[in-house]
Protein backbone atom coordinates (compact mmCIF):
# COMPACT_ATOMS: atom_id res chain seq x y z
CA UNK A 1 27.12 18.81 0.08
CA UNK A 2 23.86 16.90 -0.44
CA UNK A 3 23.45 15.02 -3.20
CA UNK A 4 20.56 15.49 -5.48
CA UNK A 5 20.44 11.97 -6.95
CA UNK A 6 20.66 8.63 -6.37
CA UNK A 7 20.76 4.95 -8.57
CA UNK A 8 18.57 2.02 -8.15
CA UNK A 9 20.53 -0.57 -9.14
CA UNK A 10 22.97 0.75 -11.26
CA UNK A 11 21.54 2.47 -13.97
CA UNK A 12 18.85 4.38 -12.91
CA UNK A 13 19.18 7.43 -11.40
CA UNK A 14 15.63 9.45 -9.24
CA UNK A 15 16.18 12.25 -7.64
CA UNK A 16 15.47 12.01 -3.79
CA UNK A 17 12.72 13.70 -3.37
CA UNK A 18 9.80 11.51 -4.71
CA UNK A 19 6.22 11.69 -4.58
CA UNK A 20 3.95 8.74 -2.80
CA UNK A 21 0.27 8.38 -3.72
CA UNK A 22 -1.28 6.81 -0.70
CA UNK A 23 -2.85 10.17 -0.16
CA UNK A 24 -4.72 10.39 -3.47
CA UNK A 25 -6.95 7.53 -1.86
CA UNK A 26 -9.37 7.89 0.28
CA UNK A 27 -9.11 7.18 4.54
CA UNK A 28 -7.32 3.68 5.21
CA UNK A 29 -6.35 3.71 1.62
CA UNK A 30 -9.50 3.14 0.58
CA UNK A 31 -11.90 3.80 -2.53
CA UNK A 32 -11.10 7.28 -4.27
CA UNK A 33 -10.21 10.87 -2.65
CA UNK A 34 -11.96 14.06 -3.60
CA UNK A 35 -12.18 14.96 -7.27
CA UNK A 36 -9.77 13.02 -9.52
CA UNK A 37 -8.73 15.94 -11.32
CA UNK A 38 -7.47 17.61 -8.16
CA UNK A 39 -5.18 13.93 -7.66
CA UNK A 40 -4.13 14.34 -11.25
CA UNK A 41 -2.92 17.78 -11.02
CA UNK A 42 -1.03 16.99 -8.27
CA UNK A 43 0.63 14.16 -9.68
CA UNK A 44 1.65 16.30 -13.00
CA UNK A 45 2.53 19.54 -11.18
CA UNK A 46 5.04 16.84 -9.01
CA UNK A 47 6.62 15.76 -12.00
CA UNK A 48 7.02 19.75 -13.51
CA UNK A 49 8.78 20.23 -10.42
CA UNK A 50 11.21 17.78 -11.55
CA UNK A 51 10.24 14.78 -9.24
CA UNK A 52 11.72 11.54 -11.21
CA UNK A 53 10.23 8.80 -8.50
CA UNK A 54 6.79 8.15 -8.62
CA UNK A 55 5.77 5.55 -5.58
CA UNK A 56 2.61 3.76 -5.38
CA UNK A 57 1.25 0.31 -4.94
CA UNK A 58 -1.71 -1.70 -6.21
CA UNK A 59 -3.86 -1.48 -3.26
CA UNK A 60 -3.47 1.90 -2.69
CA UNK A 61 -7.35 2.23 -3.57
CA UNK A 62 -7.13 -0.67 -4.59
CA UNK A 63 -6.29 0.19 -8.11
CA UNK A 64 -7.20 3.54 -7.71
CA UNK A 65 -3.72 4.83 -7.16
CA UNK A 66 -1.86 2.96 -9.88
CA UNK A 67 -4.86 4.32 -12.47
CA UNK A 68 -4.42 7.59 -11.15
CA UNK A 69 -0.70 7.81 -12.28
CA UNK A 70 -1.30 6.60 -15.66
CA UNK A 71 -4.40 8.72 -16.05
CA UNK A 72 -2.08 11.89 -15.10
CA UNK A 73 0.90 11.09 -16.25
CA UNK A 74 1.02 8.44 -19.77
CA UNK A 75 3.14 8.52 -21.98
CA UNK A 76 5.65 9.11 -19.24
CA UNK A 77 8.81 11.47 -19.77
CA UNK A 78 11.29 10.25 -20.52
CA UNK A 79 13.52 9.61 -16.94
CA UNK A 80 10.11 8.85 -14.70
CA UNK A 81 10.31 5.96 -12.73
CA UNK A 82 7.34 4.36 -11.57
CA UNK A 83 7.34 2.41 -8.53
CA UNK A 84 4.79 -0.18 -7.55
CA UNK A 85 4.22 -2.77 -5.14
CA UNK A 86 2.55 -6.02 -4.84
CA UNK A 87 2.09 -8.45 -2.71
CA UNK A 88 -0.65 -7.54 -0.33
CA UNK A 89 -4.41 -8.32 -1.44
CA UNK A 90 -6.93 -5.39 0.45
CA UNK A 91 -10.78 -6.51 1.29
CA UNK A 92 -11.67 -3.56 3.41
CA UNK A 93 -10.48 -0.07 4.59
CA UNK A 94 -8.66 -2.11 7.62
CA UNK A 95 -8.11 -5.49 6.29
CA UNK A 96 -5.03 -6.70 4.57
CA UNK A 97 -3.44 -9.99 3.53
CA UNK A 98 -0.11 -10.98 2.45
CA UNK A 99 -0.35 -12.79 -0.30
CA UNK A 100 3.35 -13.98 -1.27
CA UNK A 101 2.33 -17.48 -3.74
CA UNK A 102 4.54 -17.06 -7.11
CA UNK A 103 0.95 -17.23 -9.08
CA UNK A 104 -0.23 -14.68 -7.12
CA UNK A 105 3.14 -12.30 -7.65
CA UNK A 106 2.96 -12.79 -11.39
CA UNK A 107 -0.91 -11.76 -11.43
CA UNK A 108 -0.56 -8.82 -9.25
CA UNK A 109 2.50 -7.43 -11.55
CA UNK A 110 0.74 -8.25 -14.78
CA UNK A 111 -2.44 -6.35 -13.57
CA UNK A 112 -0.17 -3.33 -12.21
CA UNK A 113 1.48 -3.13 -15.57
CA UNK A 114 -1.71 -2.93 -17.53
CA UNK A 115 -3.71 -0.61 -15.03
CA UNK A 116 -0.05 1.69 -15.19
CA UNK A 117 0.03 0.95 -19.10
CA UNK A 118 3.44 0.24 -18.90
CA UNK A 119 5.45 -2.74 -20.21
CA UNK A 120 8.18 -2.72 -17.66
CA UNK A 121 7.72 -1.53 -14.36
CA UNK A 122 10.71 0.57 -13.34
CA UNK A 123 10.85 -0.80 -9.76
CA UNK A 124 8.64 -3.21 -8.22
CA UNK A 125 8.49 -3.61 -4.28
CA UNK A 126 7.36 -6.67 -2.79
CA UNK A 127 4.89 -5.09 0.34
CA UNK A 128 5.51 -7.25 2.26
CA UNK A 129 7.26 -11.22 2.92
CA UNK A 130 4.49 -13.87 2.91
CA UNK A 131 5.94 -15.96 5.99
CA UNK A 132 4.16 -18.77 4.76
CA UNK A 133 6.26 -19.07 1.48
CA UNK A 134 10.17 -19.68 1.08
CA UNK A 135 11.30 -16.30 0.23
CA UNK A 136 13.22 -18.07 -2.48
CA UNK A 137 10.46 -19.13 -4.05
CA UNK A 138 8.76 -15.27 -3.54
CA UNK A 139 11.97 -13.12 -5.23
CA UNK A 140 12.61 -16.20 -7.51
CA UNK A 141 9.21 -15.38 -9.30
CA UNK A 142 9.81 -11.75 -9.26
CA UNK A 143 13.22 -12.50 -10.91
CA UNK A 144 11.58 -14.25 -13.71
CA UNK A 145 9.25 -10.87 -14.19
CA UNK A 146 12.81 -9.18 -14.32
CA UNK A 147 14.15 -12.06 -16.50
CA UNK A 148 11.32 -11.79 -19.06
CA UNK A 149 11.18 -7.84 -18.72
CA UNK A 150 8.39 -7.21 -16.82
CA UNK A 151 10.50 -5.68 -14.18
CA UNK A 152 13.79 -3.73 -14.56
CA UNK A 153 14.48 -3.46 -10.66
CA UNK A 154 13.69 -5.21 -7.41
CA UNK A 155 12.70 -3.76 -4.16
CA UNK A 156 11.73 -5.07 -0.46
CA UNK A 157 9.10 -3.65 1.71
CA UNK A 158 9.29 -3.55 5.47
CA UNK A 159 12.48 -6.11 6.06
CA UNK A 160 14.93 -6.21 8.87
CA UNK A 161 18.64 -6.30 8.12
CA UNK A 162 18.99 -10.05 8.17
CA UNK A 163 16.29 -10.10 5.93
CA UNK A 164 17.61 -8.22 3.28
CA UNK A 165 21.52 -9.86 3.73
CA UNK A 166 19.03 -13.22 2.76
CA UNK A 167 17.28 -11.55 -0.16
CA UNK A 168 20.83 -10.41 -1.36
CA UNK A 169 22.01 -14.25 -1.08
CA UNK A 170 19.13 -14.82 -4.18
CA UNK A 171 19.01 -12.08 -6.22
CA UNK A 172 19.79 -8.36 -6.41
CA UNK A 173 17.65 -5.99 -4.46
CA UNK A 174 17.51 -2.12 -5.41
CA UNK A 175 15.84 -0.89 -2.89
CA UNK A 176 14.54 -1.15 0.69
CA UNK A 177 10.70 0.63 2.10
CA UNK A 178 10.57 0.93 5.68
CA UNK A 179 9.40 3.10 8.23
CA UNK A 180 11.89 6.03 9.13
CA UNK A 181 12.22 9.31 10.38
CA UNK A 182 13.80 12.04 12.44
CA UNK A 183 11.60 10.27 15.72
CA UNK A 184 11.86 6.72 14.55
CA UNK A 185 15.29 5.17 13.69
CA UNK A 186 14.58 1.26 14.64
CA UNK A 187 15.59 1.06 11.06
CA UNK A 188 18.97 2.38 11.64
CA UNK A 189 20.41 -1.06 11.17
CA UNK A 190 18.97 -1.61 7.79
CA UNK A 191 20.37 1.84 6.54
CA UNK A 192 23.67 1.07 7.56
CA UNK A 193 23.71 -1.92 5.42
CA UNK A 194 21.53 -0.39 2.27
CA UNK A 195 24.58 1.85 2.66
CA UNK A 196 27.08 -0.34 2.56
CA UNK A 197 25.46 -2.39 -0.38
CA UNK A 198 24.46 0.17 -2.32
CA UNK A 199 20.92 0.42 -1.86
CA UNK A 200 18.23 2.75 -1.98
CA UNK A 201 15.86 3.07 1.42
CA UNK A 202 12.83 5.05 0.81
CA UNK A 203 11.26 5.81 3.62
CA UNK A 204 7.89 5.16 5.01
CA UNK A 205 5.75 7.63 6.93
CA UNK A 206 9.42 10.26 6.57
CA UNK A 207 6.85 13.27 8.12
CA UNK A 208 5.86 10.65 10.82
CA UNK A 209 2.19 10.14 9.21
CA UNK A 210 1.79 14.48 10.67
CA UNK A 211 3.80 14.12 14.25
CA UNK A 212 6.61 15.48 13.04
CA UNK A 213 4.84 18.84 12.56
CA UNK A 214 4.50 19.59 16.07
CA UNK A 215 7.83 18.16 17.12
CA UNK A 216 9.63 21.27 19.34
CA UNK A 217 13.35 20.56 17.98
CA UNK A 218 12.06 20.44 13.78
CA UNK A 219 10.01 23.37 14.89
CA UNK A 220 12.62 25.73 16.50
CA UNK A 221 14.88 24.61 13.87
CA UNK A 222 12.46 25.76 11.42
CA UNK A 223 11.86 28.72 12.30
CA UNK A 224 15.16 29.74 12.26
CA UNK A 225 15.34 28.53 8.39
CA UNK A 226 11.87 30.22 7.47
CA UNK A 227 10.83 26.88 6.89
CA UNK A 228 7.85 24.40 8.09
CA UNK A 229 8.49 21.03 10.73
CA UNK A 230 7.95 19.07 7.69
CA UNK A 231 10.37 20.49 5.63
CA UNK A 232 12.81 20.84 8.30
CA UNK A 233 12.07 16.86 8.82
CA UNK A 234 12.62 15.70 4.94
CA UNK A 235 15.75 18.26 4.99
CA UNK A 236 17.08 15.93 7.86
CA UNK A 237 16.52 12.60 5.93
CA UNK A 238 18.14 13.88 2.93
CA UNK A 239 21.38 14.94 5.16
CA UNK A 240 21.60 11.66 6.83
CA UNK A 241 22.71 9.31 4.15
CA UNK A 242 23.18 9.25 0.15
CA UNK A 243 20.69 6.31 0.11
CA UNK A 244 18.06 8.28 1.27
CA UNK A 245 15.15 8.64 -0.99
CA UNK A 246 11.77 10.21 1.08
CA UNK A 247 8.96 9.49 -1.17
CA UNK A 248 6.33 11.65 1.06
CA UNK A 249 2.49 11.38 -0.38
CA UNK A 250 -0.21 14.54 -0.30
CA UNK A 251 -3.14 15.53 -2.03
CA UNK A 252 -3.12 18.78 -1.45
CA UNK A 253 -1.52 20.82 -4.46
CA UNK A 254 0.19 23.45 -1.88
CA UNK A 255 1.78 20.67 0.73
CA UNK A 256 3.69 19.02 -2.82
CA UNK A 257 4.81 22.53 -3.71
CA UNK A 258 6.19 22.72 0.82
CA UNK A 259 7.55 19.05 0.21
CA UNK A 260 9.17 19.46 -2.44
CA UNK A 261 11.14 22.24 -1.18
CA UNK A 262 12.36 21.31 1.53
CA UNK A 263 15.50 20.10 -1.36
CA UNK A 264 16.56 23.58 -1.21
CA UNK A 265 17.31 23.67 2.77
CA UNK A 266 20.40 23.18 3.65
CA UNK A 267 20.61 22.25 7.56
CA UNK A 268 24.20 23.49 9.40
CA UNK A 269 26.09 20.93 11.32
CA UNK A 270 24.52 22.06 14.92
CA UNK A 271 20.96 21.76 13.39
CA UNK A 272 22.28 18.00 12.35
CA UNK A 273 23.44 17.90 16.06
CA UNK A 274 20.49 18.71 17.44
CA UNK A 275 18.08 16.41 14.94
CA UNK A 276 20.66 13.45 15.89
CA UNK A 277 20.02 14.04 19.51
CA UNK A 278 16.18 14.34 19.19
CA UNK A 279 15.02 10.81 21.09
CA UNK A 280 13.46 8.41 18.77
CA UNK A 281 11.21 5.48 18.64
CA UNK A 282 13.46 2.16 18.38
CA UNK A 283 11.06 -0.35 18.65
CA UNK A 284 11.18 -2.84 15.53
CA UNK A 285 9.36 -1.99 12.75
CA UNK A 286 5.81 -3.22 12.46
């Protein structure tokens, strides 16, 4: 049986099918999408379909995301988890700079919790390690956000398994972000150990950023459910492992309402057979 739920941490249980904003920008992330109220009924109709994980990230826009969710969904229900990031300053549509200084953590955090009119942030992701500072000195100041309330969980973005055995040697880490799906497992290693530790992995790009949608094993395999590639491919994640928590982004009111559904498909053990089999990318992540 699949399980509905999962905890970050240990006290705060999602559901594992979230929603992801990227999409409610415009191209490379960029500046606003369409009409805002078109973004904002998207974001409430996720969250009457029960969706409990809301995943987003400061430059997403930038800004434009995190205002988005508190324009659509403040006050927040009771049980909604917003999930931000930080740690990656944006100049252009295709420029981006890790920016991992402790000063610069506690800015970003403090301007995400004000733009998302929150006074703790549910779970906060770093985007990415700054090589150029100790990673000590990068969770330490995101522990004293979590020390002083700011924060209530922890969470790494694009890390390798050694990586995240480090992090765990410093502080406690609720969840992981990285790039996975049915075609790209290079991750596999870091699932095994969020797995072993207790930790939730949220996928990256879980429909393959569209590729998945023309793959020919999701696509005989959905047809045989009644079902699209896509749903056939967030189906798949949510069989593989507990920790599991796809996150996948739209703007487009009737792709949420397909996402989301893809909960209710329940994959037999030769369709698992099959998806297992399907070759996949396992180059590093990027």
């Amino acid at each position: 049986m699949v399980s509905e739920s999962l905890l970050l941490g240990d006290d705060t249980a999602v559901r594992r099918l979230g929603y992801g904003t990227a999409q409610l920008t415009g191209p490379g992330y960029w500046g606003p999408r369409g009409d805002v109220r078109d973004a904002v009924g998207v974001l409430r109709r996720a969250v009457e379909r029960g969706v409990t994980l809301i995943d987003t990230a400061d430059n997403y826009g930038p800004s434009v995301a995190e205002e988005l969710v508190a324009e659509a969904l403040h006050p927040y229900a009771e049980g909604l988890v917003i999930a931000t990031k930080g740690g990656v300053v944006r100049t252009s549509d295709r420029a981006w700079h890790i920016a991992g200084r402790p000063e610069q953590l506690r800015a970003m955090c403090e301007a995400s919790l004000r733009r998302l009119r929150l006074d703790t942030i549910g779970l906060y992701q770093l985007h990415r390690l700054d090589p150029a500072v100790p990673m000590a000195e990068q969770l330490g100041a995101l522990g004293e956000l979590r020390d002083e309330g700011k924060i209530r969980h922890i969470g790494l973005d694009t890390v390798d398994a050694e990586q995240l055995e480090a992090a765990l040697e410093l502080t406690g880490i609720a969840s992981v972000q990285n790039r996975y799906n049915v075609l790209d497992r290079a991750s596999e290693p870091l699932l095994k150990l969020c797995e072993a530790r207790g930790i939730a992995f949220l996928p990256w790009f879980p429909l393959g950023n569209g590729s998945l949608t023309s793959d020919p094993v999701c696509s005989e395999i959905a047809a045989a459910h009644g079902a699209t590639p896509g749903q056939i491919a967030l189906a798949w994640l949510l069989h593989r492992s507990p920790v599991l928590c796809p996150t996948p982004g739209t703007g487009s009111r009737a792709h949420l309402e397909e996402n989301l559904d893809a909960a209710g498909i329940r994959l037999t053990a030769t369709d698992l057979a099959r998806l297992d089999a399907s070759p996949s990318d396992s180059a590093p992540p990027a």
